[in-house]
PDB file of N, CA and C in Angstrom:
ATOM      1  N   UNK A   1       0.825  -1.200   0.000  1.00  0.00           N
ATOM      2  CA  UNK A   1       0.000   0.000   0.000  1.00  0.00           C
ATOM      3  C   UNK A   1       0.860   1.252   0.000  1.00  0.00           C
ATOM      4  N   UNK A   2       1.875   1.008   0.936  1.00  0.00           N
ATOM      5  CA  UNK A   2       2.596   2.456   0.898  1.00  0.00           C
ATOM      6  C   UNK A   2       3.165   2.761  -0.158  1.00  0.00           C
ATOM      7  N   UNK A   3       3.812   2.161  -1.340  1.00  0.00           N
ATOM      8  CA  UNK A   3       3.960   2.172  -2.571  1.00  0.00           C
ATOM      9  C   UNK A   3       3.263   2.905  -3.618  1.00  0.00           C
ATOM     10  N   UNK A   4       2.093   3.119  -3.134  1.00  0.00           N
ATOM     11  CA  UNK A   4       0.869   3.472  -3.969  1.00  0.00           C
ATOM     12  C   UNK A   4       0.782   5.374  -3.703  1.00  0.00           C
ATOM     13  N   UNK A   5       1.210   5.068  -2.074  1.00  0.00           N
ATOM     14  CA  UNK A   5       0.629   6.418  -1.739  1.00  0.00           C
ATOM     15  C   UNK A   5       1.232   7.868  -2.752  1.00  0.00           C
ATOM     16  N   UNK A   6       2.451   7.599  -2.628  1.00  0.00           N
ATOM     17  CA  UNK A   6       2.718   8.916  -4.047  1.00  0.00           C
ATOM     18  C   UNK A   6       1.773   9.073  -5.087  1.00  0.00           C
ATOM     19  N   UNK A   7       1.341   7.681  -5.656  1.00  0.00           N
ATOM     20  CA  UNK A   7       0.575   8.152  -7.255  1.00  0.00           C
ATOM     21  C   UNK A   7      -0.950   8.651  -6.291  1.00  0.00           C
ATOM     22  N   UNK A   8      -1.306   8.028  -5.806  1.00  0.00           N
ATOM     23  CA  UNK A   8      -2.669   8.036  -5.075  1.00  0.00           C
ATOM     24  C   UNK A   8      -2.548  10.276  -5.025  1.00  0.00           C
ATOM     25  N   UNK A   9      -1.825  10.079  -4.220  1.00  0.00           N
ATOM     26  CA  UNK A   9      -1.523  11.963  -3.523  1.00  0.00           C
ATOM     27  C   UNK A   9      -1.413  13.037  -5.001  1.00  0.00           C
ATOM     28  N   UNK A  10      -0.503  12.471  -5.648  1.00  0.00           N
ATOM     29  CA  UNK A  10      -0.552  13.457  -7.111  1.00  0.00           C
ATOM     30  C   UNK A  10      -1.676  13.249  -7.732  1.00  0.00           C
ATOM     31  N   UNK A  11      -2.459  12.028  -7.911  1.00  0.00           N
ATOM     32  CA  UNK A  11      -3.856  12.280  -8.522  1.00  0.00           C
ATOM     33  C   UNK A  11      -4.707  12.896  -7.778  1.00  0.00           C
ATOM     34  N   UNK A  12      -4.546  12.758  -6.727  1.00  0.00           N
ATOM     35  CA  UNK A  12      -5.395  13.940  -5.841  1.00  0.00           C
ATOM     36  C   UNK A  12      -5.712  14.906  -6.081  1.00  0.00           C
ATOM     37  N   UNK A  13      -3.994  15.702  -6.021  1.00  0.00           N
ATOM     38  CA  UNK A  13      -3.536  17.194  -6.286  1.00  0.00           C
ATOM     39  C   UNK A  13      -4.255  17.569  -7.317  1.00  0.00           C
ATOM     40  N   UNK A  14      -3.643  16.483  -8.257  1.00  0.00           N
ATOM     41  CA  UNK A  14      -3.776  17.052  -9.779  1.00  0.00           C
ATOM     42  C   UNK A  14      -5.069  17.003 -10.459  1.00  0.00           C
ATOM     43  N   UNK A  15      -6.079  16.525 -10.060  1.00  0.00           N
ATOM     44  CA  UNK A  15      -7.351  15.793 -10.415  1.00  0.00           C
ATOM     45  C   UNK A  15      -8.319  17.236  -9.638  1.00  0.00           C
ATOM     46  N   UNK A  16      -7.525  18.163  -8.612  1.00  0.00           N
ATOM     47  CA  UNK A  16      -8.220  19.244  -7.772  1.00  0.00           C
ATOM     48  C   UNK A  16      -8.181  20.372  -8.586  1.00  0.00           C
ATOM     49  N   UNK A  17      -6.421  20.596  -9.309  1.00  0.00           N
ATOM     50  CA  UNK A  17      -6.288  21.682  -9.898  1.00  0.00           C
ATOM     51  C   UNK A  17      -6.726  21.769 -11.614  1.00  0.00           C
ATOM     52  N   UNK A  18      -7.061  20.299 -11.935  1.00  0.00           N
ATOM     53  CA  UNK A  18      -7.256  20.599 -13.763  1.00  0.00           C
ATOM     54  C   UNK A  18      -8.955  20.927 -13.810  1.00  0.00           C
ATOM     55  N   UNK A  19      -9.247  20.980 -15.083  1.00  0.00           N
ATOM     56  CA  UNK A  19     -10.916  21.052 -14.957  1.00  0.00           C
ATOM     57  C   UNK A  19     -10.728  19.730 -16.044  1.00  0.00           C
ATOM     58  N   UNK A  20     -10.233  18.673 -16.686  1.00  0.00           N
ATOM     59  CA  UNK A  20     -10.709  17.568 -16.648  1.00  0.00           C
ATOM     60  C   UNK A  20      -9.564  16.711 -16.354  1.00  0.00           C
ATOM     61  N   UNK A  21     -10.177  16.338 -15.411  1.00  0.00           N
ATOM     62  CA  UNK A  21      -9.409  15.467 -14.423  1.00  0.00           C
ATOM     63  C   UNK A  21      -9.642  14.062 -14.967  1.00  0.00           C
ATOM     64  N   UNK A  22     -10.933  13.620 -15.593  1.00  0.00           N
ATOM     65  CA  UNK A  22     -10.497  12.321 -16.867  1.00  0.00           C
ATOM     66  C   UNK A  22      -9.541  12.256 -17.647  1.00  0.00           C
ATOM     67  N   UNK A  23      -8.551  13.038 -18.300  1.00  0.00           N
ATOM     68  CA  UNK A  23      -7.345  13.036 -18.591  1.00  0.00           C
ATOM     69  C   UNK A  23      -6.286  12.912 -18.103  1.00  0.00           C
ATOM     70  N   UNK A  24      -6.499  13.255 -16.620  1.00  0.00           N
ATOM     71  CA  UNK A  24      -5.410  13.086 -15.813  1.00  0.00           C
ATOM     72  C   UNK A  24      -4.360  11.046 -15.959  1.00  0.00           C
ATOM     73  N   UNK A  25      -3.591  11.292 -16.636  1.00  0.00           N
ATOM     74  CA  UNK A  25      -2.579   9.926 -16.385  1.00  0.00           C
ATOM     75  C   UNK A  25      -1.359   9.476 -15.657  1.00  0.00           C
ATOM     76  N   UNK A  26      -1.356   8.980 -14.906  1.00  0.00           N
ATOM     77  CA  UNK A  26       0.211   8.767 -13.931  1.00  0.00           C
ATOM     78  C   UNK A  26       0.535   7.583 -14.135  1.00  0.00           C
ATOM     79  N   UNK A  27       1.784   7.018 -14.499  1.00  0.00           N
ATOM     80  CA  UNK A  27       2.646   5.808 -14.352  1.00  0.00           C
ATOM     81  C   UNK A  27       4.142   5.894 -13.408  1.00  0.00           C
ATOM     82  N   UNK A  28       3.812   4.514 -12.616  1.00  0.00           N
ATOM     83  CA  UNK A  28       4.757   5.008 -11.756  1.00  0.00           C
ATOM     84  C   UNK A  28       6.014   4.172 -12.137  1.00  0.00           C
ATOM     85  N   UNK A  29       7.415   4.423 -12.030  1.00  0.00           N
ATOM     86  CA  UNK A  29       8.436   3.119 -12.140  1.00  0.00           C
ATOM     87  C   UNK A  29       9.659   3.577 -11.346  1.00  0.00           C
ATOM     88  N   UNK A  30       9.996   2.109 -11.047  1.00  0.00           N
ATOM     89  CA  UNK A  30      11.073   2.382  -9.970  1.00  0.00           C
ATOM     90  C   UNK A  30      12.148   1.452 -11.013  1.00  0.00           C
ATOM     91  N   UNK A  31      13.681   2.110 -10.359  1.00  0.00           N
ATOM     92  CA  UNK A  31      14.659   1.780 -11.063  1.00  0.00           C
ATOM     93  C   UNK A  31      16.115   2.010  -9.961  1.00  0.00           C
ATOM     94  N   UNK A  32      17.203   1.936 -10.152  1.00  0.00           N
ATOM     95  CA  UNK A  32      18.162   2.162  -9.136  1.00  0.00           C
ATOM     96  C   UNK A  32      18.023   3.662  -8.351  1.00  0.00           C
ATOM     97  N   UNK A  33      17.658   4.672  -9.779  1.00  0.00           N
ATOM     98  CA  UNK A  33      17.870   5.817  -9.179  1.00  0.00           C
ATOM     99  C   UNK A  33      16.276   6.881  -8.142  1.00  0.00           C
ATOM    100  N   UNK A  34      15.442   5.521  -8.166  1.00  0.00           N
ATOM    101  CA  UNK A  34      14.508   5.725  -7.800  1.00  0.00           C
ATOM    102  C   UNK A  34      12.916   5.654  -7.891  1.00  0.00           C
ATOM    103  N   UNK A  35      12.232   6.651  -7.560  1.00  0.00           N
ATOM    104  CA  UNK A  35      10.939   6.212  -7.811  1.00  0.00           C
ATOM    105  C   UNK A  35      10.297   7.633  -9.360  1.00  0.00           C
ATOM    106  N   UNK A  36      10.374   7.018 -10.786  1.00  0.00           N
ATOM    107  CA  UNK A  36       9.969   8.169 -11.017  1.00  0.00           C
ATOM    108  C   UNK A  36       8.787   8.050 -11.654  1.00  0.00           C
ATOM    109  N   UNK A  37       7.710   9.271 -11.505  1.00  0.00           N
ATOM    110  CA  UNK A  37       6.318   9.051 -11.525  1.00  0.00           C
ATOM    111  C   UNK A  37       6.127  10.115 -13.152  1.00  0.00           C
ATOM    112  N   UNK A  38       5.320   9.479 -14.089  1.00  0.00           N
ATOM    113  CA  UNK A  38       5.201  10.521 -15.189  1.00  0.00           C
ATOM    114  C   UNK A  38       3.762  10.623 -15.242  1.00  0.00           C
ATOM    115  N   UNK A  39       3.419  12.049 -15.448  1.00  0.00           N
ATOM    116  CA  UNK A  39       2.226  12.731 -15.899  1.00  0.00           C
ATOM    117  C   UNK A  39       1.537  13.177 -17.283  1.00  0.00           C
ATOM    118  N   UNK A  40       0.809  12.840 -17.446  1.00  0.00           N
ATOM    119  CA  UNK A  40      -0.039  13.649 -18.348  1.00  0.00           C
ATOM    120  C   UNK A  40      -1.258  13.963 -18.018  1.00  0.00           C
ATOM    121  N   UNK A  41      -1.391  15.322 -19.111  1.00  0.00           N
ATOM    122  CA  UNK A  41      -2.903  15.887 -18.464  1.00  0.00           C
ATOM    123  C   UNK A  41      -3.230  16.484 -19.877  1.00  0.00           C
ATOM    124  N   UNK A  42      -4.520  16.868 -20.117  1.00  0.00           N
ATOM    125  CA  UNK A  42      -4.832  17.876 -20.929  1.00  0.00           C
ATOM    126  C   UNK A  42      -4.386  18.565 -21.664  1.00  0.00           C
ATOM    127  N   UNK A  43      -4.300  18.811 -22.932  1.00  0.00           N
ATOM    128  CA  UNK A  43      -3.292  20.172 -23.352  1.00  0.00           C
ATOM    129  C   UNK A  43      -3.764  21.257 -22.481  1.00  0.00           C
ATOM    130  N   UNK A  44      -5.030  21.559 -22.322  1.00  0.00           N
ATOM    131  CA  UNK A  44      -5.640  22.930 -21.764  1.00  0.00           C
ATOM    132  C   UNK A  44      -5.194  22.868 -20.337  1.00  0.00           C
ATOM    133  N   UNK A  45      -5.001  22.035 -20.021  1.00  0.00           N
ATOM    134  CA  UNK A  45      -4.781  21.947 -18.300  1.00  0.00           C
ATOM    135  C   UNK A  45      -3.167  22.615 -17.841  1.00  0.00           C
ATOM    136  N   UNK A  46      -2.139  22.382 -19.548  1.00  0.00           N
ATOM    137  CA  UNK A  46      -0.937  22.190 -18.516  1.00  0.00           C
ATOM    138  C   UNK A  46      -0.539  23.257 -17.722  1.00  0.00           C
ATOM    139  N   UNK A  47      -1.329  24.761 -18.173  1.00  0.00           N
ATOM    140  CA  UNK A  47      -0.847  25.828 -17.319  1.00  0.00           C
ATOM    141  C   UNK A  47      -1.258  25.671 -16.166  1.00  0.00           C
ATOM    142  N   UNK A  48      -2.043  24.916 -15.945  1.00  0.00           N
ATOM    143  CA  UNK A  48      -2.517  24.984 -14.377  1.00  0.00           C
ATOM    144  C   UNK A  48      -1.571  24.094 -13.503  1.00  0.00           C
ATOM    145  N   UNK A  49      -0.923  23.120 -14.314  1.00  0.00           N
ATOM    146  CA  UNK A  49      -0.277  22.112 -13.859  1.00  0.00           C
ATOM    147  C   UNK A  49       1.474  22.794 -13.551  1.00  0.00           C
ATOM    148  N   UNK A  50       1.648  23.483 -14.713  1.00  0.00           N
ATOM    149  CA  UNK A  50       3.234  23.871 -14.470  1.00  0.00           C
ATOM    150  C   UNK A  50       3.033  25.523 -13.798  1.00  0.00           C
ATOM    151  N   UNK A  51       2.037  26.540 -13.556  1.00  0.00           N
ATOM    152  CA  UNK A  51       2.096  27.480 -12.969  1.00  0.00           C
ATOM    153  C   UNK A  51       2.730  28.545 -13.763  1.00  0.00           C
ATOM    154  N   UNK A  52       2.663  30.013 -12.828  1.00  0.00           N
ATOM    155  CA  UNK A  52       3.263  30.654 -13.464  1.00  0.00           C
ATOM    156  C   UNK A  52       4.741  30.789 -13.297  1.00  0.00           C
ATOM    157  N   UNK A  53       5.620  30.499 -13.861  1.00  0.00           N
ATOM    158  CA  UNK A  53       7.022  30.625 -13.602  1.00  0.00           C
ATOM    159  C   UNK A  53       7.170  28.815 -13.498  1.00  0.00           C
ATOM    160  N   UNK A  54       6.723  28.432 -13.359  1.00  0.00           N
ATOM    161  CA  UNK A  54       6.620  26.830 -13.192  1.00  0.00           C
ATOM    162  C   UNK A  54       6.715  26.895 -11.994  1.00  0.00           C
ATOM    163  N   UNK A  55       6.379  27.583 -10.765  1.00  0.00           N
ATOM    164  CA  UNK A  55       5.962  27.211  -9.401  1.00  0.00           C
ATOM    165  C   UNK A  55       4.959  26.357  -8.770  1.00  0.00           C
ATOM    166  N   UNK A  56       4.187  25.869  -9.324  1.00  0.00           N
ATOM    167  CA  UNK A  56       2.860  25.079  -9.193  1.00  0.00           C
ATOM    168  C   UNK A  56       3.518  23.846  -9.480  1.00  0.00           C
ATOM    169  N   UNK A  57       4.555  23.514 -10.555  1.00  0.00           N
ATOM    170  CA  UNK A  57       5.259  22.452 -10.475  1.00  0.00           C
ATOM    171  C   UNK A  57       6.247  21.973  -9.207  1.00  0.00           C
ATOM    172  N   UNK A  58       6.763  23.027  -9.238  1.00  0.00           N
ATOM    173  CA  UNK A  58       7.944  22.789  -8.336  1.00  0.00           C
ATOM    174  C   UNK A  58       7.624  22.483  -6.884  1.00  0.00           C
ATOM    175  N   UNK A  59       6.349  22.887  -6.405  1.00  0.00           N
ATOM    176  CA  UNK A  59       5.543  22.663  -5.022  1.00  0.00           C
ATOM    177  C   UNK A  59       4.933  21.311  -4.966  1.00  0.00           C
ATOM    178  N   UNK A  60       4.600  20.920  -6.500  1.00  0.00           N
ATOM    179  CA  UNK A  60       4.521  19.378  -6.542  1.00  0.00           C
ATOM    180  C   UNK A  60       5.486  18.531  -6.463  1.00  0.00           C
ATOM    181  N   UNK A  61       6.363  19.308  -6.930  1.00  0.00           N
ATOM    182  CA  UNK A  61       7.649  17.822  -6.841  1.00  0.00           C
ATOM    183  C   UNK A  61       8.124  18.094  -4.965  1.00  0.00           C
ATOM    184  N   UNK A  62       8.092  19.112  -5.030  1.00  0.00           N
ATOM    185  CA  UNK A  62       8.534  19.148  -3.357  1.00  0.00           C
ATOM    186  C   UNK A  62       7.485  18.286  -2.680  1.00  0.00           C
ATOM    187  N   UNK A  63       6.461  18.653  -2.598  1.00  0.00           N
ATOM    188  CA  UNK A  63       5.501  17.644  -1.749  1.00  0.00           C
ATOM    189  C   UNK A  63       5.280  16.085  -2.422  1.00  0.00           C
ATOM    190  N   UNK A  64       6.088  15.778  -3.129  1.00  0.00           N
ATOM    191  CA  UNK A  64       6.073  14.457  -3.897  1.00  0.00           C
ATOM    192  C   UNK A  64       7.160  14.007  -2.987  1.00  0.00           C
ATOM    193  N   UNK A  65       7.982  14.458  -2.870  1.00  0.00           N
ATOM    194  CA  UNK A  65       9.655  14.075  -2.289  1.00  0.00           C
ATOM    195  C   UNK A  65       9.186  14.208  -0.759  1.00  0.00           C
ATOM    196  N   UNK A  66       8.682  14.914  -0.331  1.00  0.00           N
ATOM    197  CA  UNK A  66       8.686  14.649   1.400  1.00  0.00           C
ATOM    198  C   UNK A  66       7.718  13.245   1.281  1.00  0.00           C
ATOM    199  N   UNK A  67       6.735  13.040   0.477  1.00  0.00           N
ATOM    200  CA  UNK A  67       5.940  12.092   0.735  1.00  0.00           C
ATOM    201  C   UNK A  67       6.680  10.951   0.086  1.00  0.00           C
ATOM    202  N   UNK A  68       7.478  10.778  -0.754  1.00  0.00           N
ATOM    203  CA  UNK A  68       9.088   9.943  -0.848  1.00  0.00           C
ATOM    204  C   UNK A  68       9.292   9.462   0.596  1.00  0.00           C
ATOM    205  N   UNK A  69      10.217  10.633   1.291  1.00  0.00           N
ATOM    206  CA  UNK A  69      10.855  10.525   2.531  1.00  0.00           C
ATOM    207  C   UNK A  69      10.174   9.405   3.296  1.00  0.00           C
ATOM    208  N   UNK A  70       8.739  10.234   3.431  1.00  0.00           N
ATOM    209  CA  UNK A  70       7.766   9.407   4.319  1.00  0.00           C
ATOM    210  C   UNK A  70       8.068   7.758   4.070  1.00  0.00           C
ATOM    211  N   UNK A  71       8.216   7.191   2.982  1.00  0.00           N
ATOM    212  CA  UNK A  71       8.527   5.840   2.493  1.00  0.00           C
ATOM    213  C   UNK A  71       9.791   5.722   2.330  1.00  0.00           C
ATOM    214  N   UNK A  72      10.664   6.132   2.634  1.00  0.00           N
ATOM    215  CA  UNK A  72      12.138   5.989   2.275  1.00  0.00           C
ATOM    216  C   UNK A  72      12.676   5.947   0.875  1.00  0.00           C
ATOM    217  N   UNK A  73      12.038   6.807  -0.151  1.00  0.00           N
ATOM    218  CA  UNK A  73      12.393   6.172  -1.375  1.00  0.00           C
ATOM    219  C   UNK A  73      12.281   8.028  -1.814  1.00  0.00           C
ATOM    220  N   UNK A  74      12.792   8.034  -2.778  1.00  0.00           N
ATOM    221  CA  UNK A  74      13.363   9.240  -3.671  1.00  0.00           C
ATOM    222  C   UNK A  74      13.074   9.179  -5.050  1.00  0.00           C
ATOM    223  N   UNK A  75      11.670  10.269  -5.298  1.00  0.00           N
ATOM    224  CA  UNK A  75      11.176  10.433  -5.933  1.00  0.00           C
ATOM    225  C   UNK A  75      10.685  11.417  -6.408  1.00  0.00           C
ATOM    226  N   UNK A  76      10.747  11.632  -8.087  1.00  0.00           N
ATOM    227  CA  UNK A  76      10.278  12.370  -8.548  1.00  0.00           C
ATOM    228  C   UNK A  76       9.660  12.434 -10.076  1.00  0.00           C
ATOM    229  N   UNK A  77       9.120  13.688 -10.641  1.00  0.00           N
ATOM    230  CA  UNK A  77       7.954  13.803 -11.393  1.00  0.00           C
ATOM    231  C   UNK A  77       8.116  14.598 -12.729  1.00  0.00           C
ATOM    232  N   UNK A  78       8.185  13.436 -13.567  1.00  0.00           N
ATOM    233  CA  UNK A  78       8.501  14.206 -14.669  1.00  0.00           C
ATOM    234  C   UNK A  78       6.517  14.595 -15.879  1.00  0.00           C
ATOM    235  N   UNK A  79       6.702  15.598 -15.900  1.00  0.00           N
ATOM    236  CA  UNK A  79       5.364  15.962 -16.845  1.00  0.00           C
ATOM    237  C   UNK A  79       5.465  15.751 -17.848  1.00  0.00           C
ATOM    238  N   UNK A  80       4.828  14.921 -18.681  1.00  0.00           N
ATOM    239  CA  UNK A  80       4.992  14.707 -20.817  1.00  0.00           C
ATOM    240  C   UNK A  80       4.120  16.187 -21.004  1.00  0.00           C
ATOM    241  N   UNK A  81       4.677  16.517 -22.128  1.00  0.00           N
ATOM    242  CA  UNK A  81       4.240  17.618 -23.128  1.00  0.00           C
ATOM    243  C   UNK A  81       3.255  16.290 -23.570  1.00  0.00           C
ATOM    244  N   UNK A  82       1.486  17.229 -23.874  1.00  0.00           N
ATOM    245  CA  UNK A  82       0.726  16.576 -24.780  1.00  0.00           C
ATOM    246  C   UNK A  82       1.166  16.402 -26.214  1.00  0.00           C
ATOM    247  N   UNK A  83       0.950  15.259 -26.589  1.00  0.00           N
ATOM    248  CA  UNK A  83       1.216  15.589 -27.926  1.00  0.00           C
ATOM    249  C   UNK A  83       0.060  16.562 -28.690  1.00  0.00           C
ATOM    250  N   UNK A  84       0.983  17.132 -30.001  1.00  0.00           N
ATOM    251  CA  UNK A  84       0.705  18.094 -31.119  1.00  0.00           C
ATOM    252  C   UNK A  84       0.403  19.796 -29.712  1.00  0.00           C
ATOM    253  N   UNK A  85       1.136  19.773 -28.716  1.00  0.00           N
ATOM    254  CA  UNK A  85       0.631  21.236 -28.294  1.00  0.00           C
ATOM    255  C   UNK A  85       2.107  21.892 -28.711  1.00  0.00           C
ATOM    256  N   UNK A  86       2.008  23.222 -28.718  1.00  0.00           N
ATOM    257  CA  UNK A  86       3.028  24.081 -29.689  1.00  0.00           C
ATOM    258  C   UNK A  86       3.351  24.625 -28.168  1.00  0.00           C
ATOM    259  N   UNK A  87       4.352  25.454 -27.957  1.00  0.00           N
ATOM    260  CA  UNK A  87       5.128  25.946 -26.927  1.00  0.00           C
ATOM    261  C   UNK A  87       5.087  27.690 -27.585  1.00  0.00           C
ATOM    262  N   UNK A  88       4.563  28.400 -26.609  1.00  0.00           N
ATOM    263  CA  UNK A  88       4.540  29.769 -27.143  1.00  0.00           C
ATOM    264  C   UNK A  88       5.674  30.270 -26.714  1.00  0.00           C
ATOM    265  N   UNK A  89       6.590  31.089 -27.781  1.00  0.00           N
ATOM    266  CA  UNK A  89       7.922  31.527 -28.452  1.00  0.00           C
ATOM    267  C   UNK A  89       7.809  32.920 -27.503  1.00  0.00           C
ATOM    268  N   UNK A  90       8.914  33.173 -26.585  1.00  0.00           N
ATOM    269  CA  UNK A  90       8.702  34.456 -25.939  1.00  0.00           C
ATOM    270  C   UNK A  90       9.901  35.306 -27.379  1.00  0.00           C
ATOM    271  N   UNK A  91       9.602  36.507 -27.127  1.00  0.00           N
ATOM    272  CA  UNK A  91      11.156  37.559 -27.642  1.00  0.00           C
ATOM    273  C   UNK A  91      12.363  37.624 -27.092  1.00  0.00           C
ATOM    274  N   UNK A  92      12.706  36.637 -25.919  1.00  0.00           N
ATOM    275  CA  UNK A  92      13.770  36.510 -25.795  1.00  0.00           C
ATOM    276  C   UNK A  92      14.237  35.328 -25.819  1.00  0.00           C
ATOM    277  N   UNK A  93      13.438  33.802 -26.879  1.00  0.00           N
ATOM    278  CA  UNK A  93      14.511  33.062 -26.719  1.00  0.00           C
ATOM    279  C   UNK A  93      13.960  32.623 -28.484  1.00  0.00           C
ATOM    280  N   UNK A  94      13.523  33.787 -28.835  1.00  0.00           N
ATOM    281  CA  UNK A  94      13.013  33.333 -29.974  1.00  0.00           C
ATOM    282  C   UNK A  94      13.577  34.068 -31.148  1.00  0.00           C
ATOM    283  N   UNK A  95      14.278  33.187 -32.253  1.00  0.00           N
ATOM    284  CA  UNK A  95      15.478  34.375 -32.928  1.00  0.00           C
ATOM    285  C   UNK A  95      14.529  35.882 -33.875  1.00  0.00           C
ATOM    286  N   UNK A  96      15.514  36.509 -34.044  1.00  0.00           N
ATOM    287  CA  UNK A  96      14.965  37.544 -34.636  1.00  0.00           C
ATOM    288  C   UNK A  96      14.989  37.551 -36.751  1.00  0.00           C
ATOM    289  N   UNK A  97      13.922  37.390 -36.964  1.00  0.00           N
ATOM    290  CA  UNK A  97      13.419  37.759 -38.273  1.00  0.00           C
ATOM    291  C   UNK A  97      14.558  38.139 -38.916  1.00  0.00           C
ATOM    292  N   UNK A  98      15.528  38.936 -38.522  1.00  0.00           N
ATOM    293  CA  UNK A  98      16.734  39.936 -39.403  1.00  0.00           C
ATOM    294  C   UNK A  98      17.924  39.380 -38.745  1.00  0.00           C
ATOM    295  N   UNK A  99      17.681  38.493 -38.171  1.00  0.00           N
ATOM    296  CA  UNK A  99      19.253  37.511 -37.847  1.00  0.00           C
ATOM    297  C   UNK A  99      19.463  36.465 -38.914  1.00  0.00           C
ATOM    298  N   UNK A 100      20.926  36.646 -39.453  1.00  0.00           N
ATOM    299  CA  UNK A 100      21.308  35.758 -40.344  1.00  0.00           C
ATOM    300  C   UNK A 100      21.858  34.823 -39.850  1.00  0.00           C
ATOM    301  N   UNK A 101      22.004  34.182 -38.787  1.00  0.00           N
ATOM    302  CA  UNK A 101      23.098  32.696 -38.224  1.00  0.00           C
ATOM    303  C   UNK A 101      24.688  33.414 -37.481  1.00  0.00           C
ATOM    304  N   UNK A 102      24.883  32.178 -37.656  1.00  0.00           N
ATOM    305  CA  UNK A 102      26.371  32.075 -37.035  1.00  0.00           C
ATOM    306  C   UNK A 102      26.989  32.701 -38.201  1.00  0.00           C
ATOM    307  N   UNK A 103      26.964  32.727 -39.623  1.00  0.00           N
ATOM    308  CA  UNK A 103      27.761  32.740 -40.541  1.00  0.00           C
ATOM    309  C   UNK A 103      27.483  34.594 -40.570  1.00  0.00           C
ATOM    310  N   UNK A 104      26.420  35.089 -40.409  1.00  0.00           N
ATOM    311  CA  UNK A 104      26.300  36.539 -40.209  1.00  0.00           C
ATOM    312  C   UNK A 104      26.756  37.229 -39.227  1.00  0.00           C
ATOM    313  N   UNK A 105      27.165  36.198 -37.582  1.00  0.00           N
ATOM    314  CA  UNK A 105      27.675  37.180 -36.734  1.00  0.00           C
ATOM    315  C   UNK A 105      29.318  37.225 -37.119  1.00  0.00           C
ATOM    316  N   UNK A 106      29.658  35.864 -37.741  1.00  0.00           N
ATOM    317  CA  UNK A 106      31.182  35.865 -37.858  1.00  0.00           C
ATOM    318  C   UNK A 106      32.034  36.833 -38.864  1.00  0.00           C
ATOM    319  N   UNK A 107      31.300  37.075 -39.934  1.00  0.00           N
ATOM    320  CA  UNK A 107      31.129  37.949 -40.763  1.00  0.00           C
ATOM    321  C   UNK A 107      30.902  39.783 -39.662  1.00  0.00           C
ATOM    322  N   UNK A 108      30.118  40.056 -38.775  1.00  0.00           N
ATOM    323  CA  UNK A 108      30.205  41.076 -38.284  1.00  0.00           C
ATOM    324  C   UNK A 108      31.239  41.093 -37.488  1.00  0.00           C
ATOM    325  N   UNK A 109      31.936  40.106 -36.789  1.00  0.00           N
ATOM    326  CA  UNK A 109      32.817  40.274 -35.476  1.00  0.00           C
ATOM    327  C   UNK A 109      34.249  40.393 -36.649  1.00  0.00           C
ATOM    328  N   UNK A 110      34.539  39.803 -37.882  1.00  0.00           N
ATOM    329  CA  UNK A 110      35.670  40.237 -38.692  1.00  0.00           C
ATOM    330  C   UNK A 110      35.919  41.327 -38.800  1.00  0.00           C
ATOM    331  N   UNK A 111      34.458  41.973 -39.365  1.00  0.00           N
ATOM    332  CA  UNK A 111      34.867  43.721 -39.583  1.00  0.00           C
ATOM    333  C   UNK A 111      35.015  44.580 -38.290  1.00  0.00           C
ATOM    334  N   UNK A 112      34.889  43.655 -37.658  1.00  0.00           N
ATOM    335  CA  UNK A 112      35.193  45.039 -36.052  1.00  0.00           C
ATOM    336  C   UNK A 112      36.635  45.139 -36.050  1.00  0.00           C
TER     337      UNK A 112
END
């Protein structure tokens, strides 16, 4: 039973914060380096799931790992990207329209 209790607690969580919680999926597997539990949810859900800044995540994996402790085992939670959802491109990690490559900056850093 105590084995269980991690997946049991994240479907909890996670089944509180999505609005369809029938999508909600967890598989759990253990291996040398531990116990690791994977998620999926909704495309529409995942902001609720990773937060803003990804803090809503990170409070899950923390309360995943004390409830680890509780069982002696070390664990944690990796989230799948749904498939076909696109990742929105901020302006700072997303190149610029009028950037030519590597071959255009090397070309500018010559003429300096």
């Amino acid at each position: 039973m105590s084995e269980t209790r991690d997946v049991e607690f994240l479907e909890y969580i996670v089944k509180e914060l999505v609005d369809n919680p029938e999508a909600v999926k967890v598989d759990r597997k253990v291996d040398e380096m531990g116990v690791l539990i994977s998620l999926d949810v909704d495309s529409a859900d995942m902001g609720k799931i990773i937060g803003k800044s990804g803090n809503t995540a990170k409070a899950i994996r923390t309360l995943l790992r004390v409830v680890g402790m509780k069982n002696n085992s070390r664990v944690n939670l990796k989230i799948n990207e749904p498939e076909g959802s696109v990742r929105p491109t901020s302006q700072f990690n997303a190149p610029s329209e009028d950037a030519g490559g590597i071959d255009s900056a090397m070309e500018d850093l010559k003429s300096l």
